[in-house]
N, C-alpha and C. Protein backbone atom coordinates (compact mmCIF):
# COMPACT_ATOMS: atom_id res chain seq x y z
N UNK A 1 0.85 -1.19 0.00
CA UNK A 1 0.00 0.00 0.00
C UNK A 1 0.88 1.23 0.00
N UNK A 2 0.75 2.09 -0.92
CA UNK A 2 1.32 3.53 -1.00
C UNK A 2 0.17 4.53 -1.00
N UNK A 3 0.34 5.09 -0.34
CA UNK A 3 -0.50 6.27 -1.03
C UNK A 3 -0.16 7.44 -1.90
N UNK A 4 -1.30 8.14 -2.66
CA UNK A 4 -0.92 9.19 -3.70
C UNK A 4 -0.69 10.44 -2.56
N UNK A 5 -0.02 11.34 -3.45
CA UNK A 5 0.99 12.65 -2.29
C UNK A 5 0.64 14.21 -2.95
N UNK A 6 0.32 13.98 -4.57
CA UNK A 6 0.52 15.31 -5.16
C UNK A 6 -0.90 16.04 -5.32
N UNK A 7 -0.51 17.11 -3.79
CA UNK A 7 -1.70 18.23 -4.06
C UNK A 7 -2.31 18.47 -5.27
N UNK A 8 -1.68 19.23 -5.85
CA UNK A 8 -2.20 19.41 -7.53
C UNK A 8 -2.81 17.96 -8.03
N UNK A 9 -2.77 16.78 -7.64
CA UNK A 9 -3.58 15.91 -8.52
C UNK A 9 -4.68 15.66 -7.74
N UNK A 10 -4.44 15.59 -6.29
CA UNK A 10 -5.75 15.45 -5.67
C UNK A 10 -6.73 16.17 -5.63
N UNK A 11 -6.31 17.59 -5.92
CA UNK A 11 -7.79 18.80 -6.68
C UNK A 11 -8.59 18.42 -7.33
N UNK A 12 -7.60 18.08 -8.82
CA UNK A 12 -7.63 17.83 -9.42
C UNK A 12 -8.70 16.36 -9.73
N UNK A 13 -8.44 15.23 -8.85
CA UNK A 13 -9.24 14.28 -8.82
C UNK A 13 -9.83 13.26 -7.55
N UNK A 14 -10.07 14.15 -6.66
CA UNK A 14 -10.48 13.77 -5.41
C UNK A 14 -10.95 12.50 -5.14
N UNK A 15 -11.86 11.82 -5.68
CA UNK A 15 -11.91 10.46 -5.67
C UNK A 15 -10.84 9.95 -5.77
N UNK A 16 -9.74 9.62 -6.27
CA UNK A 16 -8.72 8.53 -6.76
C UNK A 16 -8.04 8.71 -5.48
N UNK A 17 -7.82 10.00 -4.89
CA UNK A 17 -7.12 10.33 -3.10
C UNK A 17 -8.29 9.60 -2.60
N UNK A 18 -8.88 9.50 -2.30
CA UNK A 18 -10.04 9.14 -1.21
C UNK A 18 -10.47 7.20 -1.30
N UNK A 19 -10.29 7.03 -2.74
CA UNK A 19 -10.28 5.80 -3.37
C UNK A 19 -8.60 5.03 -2.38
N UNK A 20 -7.70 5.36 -3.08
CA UNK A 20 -6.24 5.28 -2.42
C UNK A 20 -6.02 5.43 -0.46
N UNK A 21 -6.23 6.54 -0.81
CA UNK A 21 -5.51 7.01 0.76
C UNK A 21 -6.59 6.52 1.91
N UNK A 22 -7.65 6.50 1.73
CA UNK A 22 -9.02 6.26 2.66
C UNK A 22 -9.31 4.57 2.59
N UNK A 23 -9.80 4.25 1.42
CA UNK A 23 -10.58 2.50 1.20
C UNK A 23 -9.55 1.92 0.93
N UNK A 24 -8.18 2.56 0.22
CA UNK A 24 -7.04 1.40 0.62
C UNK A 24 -6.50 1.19 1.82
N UNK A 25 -6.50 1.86 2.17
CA UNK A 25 -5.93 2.63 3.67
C UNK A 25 -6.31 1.58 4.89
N UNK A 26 -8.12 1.28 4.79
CA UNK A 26 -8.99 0.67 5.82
C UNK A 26 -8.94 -1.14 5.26
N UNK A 27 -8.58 -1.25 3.36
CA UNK A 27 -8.25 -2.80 3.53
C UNK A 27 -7.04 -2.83 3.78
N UNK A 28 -6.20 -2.21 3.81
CA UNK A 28 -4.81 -3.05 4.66
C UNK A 28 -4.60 -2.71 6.36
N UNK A 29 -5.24 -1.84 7.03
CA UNK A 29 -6.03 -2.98 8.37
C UNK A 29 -6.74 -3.67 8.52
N UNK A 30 -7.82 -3.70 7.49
CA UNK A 30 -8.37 -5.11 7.81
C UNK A 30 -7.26 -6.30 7.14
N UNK A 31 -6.43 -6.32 6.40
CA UNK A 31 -5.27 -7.41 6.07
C UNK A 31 -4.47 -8.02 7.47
N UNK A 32 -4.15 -6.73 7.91
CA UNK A 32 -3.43 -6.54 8.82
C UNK A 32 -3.91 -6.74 10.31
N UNK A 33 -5.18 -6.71 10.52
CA UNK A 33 -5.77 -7.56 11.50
C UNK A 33 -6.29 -8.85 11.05
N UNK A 34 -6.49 -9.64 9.87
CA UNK A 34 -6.25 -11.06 9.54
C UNK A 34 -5.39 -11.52 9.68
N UNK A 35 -3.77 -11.10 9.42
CA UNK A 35 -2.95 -11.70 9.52
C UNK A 35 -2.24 -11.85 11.07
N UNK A 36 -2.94 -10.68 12.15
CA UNK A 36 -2.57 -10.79 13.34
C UNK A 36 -1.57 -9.87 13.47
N UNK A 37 -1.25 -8.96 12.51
CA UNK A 37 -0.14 -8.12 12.46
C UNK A 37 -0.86 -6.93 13.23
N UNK A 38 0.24 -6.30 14.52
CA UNK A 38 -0.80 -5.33 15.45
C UNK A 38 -0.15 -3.96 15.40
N UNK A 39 0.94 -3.61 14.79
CA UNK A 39 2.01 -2.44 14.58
C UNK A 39 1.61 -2.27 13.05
N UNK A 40 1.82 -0.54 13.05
CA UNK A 40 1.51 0.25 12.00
C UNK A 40 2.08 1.76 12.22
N UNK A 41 3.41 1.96 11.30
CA UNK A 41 3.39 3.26 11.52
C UNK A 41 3.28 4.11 9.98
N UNK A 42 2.47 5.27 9.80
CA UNK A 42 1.88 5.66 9.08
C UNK A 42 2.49 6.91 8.76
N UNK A 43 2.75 7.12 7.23
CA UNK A 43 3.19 8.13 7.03
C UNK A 43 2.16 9.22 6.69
N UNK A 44 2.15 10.32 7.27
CA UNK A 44 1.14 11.06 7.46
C UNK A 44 1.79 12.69 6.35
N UNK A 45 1.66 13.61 6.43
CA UNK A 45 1.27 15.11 6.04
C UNK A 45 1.55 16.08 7.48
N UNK A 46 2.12 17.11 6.84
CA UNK A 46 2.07 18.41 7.77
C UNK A 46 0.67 19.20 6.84
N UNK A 47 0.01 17.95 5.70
CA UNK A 47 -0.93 18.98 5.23
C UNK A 47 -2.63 18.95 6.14
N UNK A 48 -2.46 18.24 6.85
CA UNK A 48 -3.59 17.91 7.67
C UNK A 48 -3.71 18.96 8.51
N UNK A 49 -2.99 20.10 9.06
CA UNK A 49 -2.91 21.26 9.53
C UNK A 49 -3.91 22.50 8.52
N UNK A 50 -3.74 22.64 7.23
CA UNK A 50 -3.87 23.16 6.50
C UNK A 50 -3.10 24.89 7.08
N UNK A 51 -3.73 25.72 6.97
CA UNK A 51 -2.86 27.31 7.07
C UNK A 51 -2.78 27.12 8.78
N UNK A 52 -1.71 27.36 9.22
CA UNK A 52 -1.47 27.60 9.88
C UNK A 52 -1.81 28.72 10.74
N UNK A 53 -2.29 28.43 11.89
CA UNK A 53 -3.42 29.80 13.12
C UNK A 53 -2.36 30.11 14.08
N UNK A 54 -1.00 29.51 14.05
CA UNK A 54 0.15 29.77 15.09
C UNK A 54 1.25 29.06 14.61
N UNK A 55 2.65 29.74 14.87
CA UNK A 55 3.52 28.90 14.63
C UNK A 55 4.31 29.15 16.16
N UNK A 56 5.22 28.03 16.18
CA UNK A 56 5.55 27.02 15.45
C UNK A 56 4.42 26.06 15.67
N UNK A 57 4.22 25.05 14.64
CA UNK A 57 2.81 23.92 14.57
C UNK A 57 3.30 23.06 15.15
N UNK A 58 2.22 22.62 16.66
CA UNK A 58 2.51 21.30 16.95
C UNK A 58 1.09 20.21 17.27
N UNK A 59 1.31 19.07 17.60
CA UNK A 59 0.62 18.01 17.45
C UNK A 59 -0.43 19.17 17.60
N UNK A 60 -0.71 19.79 18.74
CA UNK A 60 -1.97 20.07 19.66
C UNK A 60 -2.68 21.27 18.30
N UNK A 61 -2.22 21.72 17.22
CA UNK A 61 -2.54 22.82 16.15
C UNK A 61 -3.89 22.17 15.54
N UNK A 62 -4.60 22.70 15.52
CA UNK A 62 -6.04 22.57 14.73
C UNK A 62 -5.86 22.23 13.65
N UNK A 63 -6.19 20.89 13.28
CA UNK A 63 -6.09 20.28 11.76
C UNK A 63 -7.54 20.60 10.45
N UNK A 64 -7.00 21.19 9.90
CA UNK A 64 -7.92 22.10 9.16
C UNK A 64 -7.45 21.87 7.52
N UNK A 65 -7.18 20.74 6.86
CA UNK A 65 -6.59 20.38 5.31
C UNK A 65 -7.47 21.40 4.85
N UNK A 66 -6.82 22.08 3.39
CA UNK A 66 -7.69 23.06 2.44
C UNK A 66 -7.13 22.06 1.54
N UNK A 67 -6.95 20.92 1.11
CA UNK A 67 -7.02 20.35 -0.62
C UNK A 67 -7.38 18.58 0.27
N UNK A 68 -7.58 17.72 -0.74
CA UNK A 68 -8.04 16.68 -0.78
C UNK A 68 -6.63 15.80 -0.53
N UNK A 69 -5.77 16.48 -0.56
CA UNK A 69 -4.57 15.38 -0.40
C UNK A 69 -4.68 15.26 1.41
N UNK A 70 -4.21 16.32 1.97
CA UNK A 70 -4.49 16.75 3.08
C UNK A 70 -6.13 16.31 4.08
N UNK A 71 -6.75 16.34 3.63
CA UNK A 71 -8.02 15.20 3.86
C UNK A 71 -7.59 13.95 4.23
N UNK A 72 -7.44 13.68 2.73
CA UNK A 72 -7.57 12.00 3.00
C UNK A 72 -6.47 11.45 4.08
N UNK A 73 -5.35 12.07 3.82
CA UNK A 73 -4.19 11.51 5.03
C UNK A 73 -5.05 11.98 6.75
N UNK A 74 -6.02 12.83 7.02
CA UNK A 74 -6.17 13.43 7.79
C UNK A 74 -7.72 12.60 8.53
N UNK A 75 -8.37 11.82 7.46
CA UNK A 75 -9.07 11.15 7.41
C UNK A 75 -9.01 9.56 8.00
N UNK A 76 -7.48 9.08 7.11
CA UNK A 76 -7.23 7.74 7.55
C UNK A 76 -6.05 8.01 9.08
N UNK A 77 -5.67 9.30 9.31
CA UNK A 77 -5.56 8.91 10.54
C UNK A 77 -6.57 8.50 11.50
N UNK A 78 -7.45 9.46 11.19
CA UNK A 78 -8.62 9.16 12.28
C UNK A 78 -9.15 7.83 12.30
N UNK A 79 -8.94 7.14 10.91
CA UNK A 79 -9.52 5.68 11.13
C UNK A 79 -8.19 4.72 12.03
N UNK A 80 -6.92 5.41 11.99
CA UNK A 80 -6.21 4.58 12.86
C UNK A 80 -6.31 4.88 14.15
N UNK A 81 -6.58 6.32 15.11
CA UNK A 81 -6.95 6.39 15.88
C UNK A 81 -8.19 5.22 16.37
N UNK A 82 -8.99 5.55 15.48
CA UNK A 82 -10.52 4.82 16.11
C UNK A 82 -9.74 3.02 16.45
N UNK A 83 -9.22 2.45 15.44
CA UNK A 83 -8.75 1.01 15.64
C UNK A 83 -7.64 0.65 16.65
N UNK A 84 -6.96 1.86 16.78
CA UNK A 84 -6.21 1.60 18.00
C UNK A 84 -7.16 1.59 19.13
N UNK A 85 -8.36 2.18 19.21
CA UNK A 85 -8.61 2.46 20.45
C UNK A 85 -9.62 0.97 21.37
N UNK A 86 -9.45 0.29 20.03
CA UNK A 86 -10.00 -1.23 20.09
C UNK A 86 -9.05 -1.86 21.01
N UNK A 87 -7.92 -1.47 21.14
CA UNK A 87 -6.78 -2.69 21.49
C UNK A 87 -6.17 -3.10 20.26
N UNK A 88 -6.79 -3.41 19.28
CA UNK A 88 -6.42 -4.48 18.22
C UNK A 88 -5.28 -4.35 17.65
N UNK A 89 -4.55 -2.71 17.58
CA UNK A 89 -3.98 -2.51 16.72
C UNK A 89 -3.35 -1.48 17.50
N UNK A 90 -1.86 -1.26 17.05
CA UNK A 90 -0.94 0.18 17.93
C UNK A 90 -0.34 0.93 16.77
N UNK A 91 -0.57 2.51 16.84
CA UNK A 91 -0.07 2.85 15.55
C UNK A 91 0.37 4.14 16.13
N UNK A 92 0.75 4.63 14.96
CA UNK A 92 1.91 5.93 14.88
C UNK A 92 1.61 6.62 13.64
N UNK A 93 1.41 7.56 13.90
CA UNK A 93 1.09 8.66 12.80
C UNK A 93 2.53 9.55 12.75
N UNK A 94 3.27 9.54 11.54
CA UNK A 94 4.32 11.21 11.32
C UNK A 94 3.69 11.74 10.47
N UNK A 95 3.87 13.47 10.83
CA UNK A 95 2.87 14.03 10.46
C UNK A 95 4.70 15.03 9.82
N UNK A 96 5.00 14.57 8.27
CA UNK A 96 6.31 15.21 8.15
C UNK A 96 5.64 17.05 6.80
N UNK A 97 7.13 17.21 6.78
CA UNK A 97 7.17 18.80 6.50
C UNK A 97 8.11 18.37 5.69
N UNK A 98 8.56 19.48 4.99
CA UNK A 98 9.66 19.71 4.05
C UNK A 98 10.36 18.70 4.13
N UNK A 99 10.93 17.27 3.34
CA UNK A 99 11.99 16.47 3.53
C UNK A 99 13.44 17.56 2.88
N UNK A 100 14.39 17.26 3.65
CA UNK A 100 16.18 18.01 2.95
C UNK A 100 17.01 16.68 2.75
N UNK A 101 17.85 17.41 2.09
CA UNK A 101 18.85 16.35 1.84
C UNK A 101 19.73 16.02 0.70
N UNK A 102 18.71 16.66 -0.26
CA UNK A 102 18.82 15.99 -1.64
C UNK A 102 20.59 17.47 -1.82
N UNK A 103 21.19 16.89 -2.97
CA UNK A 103 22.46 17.53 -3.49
C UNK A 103 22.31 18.65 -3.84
N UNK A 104 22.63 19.80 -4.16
CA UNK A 104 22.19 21.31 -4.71
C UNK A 104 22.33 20.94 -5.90
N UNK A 105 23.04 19.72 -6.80
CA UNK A 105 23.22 19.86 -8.57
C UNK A 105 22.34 18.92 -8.85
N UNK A 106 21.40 18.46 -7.84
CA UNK A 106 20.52 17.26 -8.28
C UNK A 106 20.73 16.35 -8.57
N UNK A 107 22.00 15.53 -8.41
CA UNK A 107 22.46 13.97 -8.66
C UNK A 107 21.89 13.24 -7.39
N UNK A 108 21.20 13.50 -6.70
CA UNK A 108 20.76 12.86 -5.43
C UNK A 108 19.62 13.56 -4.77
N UNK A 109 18.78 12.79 -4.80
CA UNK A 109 17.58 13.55 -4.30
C UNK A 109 16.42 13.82 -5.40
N UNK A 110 15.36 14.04 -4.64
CA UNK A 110 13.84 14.32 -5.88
C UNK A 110 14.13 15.88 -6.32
N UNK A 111 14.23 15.88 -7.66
CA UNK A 111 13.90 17.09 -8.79
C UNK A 111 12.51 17.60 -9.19
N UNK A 112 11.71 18.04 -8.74
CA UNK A 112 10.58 18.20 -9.56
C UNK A 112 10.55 19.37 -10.19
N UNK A 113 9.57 19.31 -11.57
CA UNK A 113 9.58 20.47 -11.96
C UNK A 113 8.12 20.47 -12.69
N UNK A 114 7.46 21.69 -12.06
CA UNK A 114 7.82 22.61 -10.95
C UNK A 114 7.32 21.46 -9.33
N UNK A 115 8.16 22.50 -8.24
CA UNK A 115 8.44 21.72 -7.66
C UNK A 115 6.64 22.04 -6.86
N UNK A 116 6.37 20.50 -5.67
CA UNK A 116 5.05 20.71 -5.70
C UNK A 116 5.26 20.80 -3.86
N UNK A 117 6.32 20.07 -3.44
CA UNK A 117 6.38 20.02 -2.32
C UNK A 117 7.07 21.27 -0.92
N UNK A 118 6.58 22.40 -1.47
CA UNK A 118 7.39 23.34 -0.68
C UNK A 118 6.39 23.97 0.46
């Protein structure tokens, strides 16, 4: 299971985020409670915040997504909340920001153009 990431496409086509990130999202815990598997850590969005009402943003910041990418990640947390709270399952949400790293001449690291993740 991956999920889709690019704002601009999830505007763009909100079902296929919600299809992906949401109903794929809920069959691989239900996989994952068939198979007895009880750990899950989830890669989440700093877009689940949406504009920011204070900085610096932390957990406790009012999650407010303005695009559909930001939703749906903001959405299937809440469905991991709810299943953790069964017992059944222990999970971890990162909720990441800007990744660094990549080379300044671009031999290493994601290039986009234009870039979508800033």
């Amino acid at each position: 299971f991956a999920g889709l990431l690019s704002v601009a496409d999830s505007v763009a086509d909100p079902l296929a985020y919600y299809r992906t990130n949401v109903v794929k999202g809920v069959a691989l815990l239900e996989a994952m409670q068939a198979a007895g598997v009880r750990d899950i850590v989830f890669s989440s969005t700093c877009a689940v915040y949406g504009v920011p009402v204070r900085v610096p943003i932390d957990e406790e910041h009012p999650k407010d997504p303005i695009n559909p990418y930001g939703a749906t990640k903001l959405a299937f947390e809440r469905a991991l909340a709810d299943v953790s709270r069964t017992g059944t399952l222990r999970t971890v949400a990162l909720r990441y920001f800007n990744a660094a790293g990549g080379h300044p001449d671009g031999s290493l690291g994601e290039d986009h153009r234009p870039e979508e993740h800033v």
